[in-house]
C-alpha atoms as a PDB file:
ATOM      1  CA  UNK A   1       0.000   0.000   0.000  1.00  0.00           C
ATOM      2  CA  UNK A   2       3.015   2.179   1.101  1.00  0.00           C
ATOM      3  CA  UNK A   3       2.312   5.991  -0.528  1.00  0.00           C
ATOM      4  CA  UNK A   4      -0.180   6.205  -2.828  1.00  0.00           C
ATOM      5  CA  UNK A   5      -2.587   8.876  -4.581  1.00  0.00           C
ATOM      6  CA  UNK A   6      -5.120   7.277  -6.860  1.00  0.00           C
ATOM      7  CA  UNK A   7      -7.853   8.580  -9.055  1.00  0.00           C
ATOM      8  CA  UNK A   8     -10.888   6.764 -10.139  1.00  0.00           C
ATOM      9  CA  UNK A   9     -13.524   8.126 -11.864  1.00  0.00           C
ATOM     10  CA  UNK A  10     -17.242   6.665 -12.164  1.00  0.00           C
ATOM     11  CA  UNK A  11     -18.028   5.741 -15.683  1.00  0.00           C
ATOM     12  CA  UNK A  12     -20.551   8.059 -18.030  1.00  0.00           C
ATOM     13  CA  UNK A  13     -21.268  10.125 -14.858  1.00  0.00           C
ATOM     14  CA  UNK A  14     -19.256  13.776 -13.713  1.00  0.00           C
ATOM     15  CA  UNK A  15     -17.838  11.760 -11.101  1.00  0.00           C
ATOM     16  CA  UNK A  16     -14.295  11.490  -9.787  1.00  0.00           C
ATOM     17  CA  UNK A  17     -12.606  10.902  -6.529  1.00  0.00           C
ATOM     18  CA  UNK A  18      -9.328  10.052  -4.931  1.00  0.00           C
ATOM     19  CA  UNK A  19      -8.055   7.692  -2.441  1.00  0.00           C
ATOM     20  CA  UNK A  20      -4.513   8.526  -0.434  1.00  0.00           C
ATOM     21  CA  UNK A  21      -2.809   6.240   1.413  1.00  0.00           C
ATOM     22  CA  UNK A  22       0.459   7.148   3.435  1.00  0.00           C
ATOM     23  CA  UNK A  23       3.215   4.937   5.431  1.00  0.00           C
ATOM     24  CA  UNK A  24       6.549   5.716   4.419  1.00  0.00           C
ATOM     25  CA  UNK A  25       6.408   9.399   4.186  1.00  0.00           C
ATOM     26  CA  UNK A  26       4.293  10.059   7.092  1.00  0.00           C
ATOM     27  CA  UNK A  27       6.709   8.245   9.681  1.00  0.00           C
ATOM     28  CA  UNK A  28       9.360  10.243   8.495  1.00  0.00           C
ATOM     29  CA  UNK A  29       7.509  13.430   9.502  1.00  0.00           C
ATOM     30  CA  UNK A  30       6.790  12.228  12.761  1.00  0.00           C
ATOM     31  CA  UNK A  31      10.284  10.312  13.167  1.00  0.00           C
ATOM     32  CA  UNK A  32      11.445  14.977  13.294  1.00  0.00           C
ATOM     33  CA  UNK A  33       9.860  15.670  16.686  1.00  0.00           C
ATOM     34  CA  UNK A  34       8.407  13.725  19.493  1.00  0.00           C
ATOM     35  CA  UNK A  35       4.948  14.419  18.788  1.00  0.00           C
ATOM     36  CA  UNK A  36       2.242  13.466  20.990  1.00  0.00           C
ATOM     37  CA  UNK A  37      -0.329  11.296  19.917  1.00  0.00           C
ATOM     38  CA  UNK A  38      -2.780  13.413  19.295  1.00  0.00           C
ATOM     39  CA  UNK A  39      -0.638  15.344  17.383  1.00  0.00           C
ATOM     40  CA  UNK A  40       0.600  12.842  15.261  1.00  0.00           C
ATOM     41  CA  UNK A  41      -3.197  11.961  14.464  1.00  0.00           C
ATOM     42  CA  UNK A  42      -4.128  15.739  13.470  1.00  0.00           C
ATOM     43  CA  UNK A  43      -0.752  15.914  11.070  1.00  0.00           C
ATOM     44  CA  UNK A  44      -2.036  12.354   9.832  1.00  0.00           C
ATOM     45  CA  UNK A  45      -5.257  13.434   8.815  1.00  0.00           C
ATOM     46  CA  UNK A  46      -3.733  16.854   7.123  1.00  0.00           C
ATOM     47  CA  UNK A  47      -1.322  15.143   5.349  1.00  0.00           C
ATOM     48  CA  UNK A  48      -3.825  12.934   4.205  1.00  0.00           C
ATOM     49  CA  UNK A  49      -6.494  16.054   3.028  1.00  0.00           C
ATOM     50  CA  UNK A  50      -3.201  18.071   1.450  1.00  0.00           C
ATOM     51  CA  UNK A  51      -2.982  14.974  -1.094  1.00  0.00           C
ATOM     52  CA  UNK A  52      -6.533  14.796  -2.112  1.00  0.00           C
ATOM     53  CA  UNK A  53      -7.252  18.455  -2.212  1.00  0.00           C
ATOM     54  CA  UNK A  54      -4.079  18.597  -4.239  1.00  0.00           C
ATOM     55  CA  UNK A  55      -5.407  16.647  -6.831  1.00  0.00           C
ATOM     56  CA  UNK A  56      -8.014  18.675  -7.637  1.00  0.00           C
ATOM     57  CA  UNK A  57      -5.368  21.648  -8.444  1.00  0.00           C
ATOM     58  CA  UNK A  58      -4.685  21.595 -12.635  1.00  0.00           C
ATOM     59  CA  UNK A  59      -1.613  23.982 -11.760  1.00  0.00           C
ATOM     60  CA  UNK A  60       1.983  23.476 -11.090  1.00  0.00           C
ATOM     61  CA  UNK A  61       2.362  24.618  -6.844  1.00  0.00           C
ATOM     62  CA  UNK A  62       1.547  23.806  -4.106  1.00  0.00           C
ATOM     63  CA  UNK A  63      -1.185  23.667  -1.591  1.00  0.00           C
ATOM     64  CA  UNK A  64      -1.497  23.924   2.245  1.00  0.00           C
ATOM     65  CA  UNK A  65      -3.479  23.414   5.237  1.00  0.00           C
ATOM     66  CA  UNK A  66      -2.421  25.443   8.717  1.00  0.00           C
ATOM     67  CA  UNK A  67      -4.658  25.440  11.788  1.00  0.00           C
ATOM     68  CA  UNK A  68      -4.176  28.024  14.102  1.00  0.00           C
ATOM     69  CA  UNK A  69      -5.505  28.662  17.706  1.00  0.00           C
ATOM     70  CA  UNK A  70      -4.531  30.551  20.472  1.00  0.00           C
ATOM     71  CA  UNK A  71      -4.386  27.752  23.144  1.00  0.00           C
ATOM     72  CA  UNK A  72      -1.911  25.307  24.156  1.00  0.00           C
ATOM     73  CA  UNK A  73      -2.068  24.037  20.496  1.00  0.00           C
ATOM     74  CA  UNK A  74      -0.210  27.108  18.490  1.00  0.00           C
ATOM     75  CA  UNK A  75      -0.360  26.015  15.229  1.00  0.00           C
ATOM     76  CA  UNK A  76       0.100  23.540  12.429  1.00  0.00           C
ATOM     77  CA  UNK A  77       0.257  22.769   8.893  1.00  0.00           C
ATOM     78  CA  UNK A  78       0.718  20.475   6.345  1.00  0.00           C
ATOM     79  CA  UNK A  79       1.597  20.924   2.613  1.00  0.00           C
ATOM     80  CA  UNK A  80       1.705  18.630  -0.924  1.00  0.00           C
ATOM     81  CA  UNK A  81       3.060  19.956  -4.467  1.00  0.00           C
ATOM     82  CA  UNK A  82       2.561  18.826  -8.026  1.00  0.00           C
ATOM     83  CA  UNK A  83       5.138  16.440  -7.764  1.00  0.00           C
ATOM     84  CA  UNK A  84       3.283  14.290  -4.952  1.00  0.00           C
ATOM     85  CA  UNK A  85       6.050  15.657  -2.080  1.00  0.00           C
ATOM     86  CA  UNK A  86       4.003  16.259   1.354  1.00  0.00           C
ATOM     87  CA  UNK A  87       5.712  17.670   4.509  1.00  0.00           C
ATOM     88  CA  UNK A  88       3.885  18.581   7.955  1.00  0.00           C
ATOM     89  CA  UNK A  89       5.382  20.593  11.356  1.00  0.00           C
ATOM     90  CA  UNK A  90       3.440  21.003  14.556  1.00  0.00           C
ATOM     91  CA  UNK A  91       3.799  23.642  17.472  1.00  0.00           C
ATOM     92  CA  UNK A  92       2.242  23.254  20.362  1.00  0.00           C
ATOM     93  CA  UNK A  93       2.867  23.021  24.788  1.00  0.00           C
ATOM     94  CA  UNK A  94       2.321  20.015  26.542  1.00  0.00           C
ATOM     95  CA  UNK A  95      -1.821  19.800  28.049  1.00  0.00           C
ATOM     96  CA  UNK A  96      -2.731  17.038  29.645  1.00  0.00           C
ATOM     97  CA  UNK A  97      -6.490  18.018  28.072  1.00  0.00           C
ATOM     98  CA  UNK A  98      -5.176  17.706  24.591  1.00  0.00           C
ATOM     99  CA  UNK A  99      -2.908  15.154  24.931  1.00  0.00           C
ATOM    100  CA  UNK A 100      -5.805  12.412  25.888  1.00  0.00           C
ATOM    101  CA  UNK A 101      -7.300  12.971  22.525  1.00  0.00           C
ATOM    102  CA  UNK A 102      -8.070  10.057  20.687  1.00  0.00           C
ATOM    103  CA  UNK A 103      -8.976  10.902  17.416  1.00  0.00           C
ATOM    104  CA  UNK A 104      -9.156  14.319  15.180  1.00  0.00           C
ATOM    105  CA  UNK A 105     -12.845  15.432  16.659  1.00  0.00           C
ATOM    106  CA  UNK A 106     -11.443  15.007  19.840  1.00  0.00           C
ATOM    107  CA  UNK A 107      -8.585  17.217  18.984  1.00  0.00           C
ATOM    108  CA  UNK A 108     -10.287  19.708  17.252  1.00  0.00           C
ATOM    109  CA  UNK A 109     -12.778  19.725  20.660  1.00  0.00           C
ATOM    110  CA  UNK A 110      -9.991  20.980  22.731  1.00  0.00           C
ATOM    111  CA  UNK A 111      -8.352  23.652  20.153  1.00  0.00           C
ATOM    112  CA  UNK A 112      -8.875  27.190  21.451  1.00  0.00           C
ATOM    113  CA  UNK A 113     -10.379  29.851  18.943  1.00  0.00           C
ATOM    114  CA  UNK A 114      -9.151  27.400  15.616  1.00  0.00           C
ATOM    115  CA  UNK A 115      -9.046  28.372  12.341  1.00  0.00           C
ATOM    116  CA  UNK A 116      -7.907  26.270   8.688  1.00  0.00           C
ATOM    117  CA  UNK A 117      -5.939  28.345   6.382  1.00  0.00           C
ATOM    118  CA  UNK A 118      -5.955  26.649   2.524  1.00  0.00           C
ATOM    119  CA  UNK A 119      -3.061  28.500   0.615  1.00  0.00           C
ATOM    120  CA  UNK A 120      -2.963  28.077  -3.153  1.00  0.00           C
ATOM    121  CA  UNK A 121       0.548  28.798  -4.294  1.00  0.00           C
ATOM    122  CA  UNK A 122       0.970  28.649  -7.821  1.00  0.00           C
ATOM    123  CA  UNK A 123       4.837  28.386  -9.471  1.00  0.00           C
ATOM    124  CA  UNK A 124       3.131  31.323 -11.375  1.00  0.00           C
ATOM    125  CA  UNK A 125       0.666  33.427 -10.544  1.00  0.00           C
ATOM    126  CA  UNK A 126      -1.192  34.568  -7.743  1.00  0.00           C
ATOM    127  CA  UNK A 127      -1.534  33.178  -4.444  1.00  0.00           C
ATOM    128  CA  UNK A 128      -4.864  32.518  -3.368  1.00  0.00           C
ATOM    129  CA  UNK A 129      -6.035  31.963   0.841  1.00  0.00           C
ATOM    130  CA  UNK A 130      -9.268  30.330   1.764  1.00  0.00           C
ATOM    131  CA  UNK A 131     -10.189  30.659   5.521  1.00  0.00           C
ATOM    132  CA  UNK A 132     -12.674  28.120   7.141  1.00  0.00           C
ATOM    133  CA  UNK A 133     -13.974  27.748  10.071  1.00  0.00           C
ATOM    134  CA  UNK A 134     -13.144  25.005  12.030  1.00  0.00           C
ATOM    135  CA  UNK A 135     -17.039  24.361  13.152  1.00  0.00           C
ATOM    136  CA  UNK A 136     -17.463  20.793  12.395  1.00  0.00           C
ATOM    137  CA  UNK A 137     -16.783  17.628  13.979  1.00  0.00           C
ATOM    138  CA  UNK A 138     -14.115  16.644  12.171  1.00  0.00           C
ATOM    139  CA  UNK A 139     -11.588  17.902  10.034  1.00  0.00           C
ATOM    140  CA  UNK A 140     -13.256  16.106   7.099  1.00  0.00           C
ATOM    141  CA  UNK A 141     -16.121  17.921   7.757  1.00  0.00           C
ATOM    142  CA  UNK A 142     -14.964  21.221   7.930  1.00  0.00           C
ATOM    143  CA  UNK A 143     -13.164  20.379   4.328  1.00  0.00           C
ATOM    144  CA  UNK A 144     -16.611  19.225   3.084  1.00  0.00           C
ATOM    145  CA  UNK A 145     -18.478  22.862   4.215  1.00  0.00           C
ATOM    146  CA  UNK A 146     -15.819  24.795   2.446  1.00  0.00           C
ATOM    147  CA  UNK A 147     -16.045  23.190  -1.042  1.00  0.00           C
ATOM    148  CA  UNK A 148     -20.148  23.029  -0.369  1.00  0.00           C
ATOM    149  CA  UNK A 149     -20.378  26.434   0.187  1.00  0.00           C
ATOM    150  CA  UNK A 150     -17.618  28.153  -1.361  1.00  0.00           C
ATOM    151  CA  UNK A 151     -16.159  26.410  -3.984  1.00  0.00           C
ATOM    152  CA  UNK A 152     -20.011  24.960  -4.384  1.00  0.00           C
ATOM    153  CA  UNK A 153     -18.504  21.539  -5.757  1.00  0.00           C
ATOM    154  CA  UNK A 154     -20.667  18.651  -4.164  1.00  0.00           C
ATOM    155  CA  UNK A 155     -17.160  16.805  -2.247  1.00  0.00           C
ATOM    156  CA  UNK A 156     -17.267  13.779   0.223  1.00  0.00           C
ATOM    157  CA  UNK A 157     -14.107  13.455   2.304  1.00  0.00           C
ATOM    158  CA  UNK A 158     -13.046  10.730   4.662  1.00  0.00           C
ATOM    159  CA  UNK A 159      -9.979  11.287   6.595  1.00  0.00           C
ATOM    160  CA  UNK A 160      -8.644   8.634   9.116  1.00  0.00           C
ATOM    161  CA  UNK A 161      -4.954   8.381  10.699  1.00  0.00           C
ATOM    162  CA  UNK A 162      -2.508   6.566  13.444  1.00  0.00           C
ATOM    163  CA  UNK A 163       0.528   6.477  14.105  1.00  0.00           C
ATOM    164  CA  UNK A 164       1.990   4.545  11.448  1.00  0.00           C
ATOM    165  CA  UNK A 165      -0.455   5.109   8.820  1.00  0.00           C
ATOM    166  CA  UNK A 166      -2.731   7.866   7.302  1.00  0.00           C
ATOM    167  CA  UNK A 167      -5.306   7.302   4.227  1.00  0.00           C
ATOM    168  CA  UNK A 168      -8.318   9.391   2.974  1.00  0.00           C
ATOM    169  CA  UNK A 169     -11.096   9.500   0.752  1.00  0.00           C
ATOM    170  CA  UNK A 170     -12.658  12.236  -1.626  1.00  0.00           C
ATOM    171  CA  UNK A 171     -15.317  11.778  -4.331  1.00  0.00           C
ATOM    172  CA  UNK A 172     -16.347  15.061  -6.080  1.00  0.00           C
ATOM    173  CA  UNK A 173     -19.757  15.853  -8.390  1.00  0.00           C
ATOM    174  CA  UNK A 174     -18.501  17.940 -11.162  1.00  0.00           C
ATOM    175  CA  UNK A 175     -20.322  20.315 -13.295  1.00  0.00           C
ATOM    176  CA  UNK A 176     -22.139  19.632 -16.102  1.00  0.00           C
ATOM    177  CA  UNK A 177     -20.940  20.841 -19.396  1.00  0.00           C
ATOM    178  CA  UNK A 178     -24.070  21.124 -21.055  1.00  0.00           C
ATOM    179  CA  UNK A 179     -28.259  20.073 -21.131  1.00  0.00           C
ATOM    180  CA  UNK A 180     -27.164  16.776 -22.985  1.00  0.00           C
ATOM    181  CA  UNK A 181     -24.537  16.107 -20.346  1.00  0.00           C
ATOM    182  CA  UNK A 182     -27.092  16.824 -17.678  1.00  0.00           C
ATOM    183  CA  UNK A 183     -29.832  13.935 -19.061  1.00  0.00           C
ATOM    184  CA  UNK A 184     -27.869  11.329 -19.074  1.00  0.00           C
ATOM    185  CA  UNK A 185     -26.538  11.724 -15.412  1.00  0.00           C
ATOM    186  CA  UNK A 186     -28.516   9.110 -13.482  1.00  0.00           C
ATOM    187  CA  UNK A 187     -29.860  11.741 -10.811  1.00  0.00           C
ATOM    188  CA  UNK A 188     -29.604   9.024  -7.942  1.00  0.00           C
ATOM    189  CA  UNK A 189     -25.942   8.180  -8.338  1.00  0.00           C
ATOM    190  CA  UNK A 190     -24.892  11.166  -6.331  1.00  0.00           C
ATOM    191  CA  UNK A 191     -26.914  10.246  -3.368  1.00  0.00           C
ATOM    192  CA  UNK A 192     -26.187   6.627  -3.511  1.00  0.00           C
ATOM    193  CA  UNK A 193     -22.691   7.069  -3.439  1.00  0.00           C
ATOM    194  CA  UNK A 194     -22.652   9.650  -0.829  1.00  0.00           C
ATOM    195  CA  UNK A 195     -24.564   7.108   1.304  1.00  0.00           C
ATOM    196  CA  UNK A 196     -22.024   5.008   0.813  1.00  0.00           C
ATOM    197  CA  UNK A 197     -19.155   6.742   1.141  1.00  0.00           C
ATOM    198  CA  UNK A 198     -20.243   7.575   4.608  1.00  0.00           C
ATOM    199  CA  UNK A 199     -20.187   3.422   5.609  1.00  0.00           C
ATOM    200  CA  UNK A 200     -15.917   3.723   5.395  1.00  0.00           C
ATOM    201  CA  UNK A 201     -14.515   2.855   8.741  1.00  0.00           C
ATOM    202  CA  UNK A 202     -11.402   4.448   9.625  1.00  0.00           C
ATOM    203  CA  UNK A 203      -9.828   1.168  10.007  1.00  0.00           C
ATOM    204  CA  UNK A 204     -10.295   0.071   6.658  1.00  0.00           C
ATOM    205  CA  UNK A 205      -8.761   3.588   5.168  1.00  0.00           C
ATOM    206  CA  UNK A 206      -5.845   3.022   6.941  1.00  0.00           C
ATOM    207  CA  UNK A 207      -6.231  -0.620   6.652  1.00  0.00           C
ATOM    208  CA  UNK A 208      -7.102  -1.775   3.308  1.00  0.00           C
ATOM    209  CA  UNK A 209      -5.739  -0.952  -0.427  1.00  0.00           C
ATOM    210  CA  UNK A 210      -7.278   1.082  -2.736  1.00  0.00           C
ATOM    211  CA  UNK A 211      -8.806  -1.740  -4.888  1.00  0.00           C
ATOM    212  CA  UNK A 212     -10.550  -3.071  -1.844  1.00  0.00           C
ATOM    213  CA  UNK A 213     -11.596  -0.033  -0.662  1.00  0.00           C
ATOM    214  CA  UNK A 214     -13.381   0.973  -4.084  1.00  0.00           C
ATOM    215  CA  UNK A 215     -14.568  -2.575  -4.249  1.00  0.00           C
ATOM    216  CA  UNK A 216     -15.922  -2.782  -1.028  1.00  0.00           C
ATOM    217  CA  UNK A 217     -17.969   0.804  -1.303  1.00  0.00           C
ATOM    218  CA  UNK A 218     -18.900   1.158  -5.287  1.00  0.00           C
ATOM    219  CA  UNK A 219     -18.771  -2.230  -6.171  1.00  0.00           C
ATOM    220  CA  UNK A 220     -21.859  -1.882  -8.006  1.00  0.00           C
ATOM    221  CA  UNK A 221     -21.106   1.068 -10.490  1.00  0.00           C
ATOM    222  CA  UNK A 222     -18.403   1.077 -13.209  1.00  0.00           C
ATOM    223  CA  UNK A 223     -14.896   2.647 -11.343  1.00  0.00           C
ATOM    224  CA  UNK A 224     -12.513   3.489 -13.807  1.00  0.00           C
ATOM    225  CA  UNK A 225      -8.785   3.647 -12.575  1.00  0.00           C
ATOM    226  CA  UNK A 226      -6.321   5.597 -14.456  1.00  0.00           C
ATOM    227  CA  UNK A 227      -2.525   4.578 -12.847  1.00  0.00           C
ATOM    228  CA  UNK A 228      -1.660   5.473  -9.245  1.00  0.00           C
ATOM    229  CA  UNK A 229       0.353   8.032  -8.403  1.00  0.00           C
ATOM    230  CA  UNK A 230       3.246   8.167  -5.776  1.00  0.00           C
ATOM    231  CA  UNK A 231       3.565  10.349  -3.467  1.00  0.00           C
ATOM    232  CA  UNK A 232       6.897  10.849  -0.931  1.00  0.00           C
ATOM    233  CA  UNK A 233       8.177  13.344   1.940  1.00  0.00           C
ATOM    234  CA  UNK A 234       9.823  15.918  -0.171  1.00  0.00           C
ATOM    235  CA  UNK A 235      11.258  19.580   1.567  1.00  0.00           C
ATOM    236  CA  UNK A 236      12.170  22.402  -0.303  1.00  0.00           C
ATOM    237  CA  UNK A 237      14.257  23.994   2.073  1.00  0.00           C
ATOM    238  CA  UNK A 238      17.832  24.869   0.335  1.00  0.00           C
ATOM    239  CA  UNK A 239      21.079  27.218   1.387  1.00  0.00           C
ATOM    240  CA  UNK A 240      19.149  29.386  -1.503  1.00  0.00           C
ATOM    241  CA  UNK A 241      16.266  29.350   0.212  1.00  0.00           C
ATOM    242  CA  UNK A 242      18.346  31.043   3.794  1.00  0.00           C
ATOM    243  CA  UNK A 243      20.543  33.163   2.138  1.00  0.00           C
ATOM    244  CA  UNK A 244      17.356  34.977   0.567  1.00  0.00           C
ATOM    245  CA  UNK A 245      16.033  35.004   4.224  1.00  0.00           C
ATOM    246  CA  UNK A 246      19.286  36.457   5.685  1.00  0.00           C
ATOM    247  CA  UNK A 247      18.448  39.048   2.461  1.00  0.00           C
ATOM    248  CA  UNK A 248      14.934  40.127   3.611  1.00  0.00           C
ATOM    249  CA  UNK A 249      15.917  40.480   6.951  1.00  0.00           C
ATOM    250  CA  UNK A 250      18.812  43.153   6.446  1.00  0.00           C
ATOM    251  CA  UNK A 251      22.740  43.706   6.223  1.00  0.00           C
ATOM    252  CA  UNK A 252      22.361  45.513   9.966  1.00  0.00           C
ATOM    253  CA  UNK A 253      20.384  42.669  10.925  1.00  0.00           C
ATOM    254  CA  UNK A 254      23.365  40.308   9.942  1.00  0.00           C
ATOM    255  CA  UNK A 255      26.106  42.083  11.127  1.00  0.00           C
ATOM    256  CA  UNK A 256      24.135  42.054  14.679  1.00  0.00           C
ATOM    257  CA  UNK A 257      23.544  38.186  14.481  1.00  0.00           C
ATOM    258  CA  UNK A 258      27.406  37.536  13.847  1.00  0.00           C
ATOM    259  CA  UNK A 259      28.273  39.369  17.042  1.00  0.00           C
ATOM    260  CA  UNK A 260      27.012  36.839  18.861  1.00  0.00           C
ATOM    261  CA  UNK A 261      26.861  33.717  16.131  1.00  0.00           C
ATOM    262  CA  UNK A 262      29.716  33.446  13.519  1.00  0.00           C
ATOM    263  CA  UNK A 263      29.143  31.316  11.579  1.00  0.00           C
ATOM    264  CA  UNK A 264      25.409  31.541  11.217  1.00  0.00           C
ATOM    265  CA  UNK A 265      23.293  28.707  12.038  1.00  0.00           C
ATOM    266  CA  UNK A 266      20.287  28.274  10.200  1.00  0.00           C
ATOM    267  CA  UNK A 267      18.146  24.610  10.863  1.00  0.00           C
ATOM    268  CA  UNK A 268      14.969  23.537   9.025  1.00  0.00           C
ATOM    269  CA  UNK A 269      12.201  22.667  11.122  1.00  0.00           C
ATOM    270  CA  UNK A 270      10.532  20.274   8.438  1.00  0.00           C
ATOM    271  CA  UNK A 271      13.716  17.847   7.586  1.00  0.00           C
ATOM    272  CA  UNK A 272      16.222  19.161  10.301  1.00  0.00           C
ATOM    273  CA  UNK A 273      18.793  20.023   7.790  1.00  0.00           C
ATOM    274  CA  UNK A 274      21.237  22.285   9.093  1.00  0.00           C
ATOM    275  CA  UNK A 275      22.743  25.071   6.832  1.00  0.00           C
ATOM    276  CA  UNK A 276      25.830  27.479   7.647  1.00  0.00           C
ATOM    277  CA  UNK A 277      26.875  31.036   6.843  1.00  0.00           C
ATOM    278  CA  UNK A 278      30.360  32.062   7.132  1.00  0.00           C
ATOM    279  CA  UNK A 279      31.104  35.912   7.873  1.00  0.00           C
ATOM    280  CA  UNK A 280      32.103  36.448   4.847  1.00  0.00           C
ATOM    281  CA  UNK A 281      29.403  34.396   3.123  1.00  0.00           C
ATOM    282  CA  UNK A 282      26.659  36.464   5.158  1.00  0.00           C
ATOM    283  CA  UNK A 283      27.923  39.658   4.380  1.00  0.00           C
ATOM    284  CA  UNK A 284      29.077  38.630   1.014  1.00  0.00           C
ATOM    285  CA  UNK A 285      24.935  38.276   0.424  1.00  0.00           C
ATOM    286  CA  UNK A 286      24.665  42.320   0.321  1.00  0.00           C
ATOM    287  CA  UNK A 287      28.162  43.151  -1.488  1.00  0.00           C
ATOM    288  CA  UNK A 288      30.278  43.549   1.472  1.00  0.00           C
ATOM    289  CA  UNK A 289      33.443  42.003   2.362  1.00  0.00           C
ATOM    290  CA  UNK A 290      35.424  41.355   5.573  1.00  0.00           C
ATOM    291  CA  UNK A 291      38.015  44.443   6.514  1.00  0.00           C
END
């Protein structure tokens, strides 16, 4: 099963959906920190939603999810490009409230004033930020209002996740291109297979492959399945990516820092790569040279 994003699509009907399965690349995020349980279960579940909504994208970018609250939980996001690469960071305080949760509605129960960010980042273009309140009982659900209401695209997610495995569902109702188009849609196939997407048990997203999955749900329609795609933990941090940091914040700035830190020490939080700026390569950034 390992990491996998596949498409299906239901035959003669505007129908598509997704199924994501990750192993390998989410115990590598949560192999960075010692996150808690519940933690690992809420970056799980993101990772999970960054793939599917990501596959709904027809651009070259990438998208996001970030929760943010003002409790003990501070923030945290999770991210998937073009390429299938996901990555996911956390920050939050130890609560002994928070840390008994069990599963993402119990999480999301003890988040103080939440909100989900989605950030569209295009390679070109502009970036685009949905906000959405985080009202529902689930993070699933809260994905489901937002493309109801806003991007008014009929969307079923299911979103499941432990420890060692995350995997998640999404089946879309596309427009209609035309009147023709629109009479030969069977008008009960939408609410048939929303009733059945609903019957998936966490266990057997996390649990079972793709083919059994679709099997077991729409075993009764015609699923077409166009090849799987792979997906893998993929960062883009880069020296490039500091030194244009060390840029925006200022030659004063600099010059401050390597009073106290020469050579300049600059980790990233998402692979725990460590990069290093000499005096000279610092300063060297804005034109200047040792005396």
């Amino acid at each position: 099963m390992s990491d996998l994003r596949q498409r299906f699509f239901i035959e003669d009907s505007p129908v598509r959906g997704e199924v994501v399965h990750l192993e390998e690349a989410l115990q590598t995020i949560l192999a960075q920190r010692s996150y808690a349980p519940a933690v690992q279960i809420l970056l799980g579940e993101m990772l999970s939603a960054t793939a599917l909504l990501a596959s709904t994208l027809k651009i070259k970018g990438r998208i996001s999810l970030q929760i943010q609250a003002s409790g003990t939980f501070k923030w945290g996001m999770a991210e998937c490009n073009h390429l299938g690469e996901v990555r996911a960071l956390a920050d939050y305080e130890e609560d002994p409230h928070f840390l008994q949760a069990e599963n993402s509605s119990t999480v999301l129960k003890t988040l103080q004033n939440p909100v989900l960010f989605i950030n569209i980042e295009p390679e070109h273009g502009e970036r685009y930020q949905g906000i959405v309140p985080l009202d529902q009982p689930n993070l699933a659900g809260c994905l489901m209002q937002y493309y109801d209401l806003s991007a008014q695209i009929p969307t079923r997610i299911v979103l499941a996740s432990t420890a060692e495995r995350s995997g998640g569902l999404l089946i879309q109702l596309l427009p209609r291109n035309s009147e023709e188009e629109q009479r030969r849609v069977d008008e009960d196939l939408w609410p048939r297979l929303t009733m059945l997407t609903e019957t998936l048990k966490a266990e057997e997203l996390t649990e079972l492959d793709t083919s059994e999955i679709l099997y077991r749900l729409y075993n009764e329609e015609e699923v077409r399945l166009p090849e799987a795609e792979i997906l893998n933990f993929g960062c883009t941090c880069s020296k490039e990516r500091c030194a244009n940091a060390l840029v925006q914040i200022g030659a004063a700035a600099v010059r401050e820092t390597l009073e106290h830190q020469n050579p300049i020490s600059m980790d990233c939080q998402f692979c725990n790569a460590h990069y290093s700026f000499s005096a000279e390569e610092a300063l060297g950034l804005f034109g200047e040279h040792l005396s």
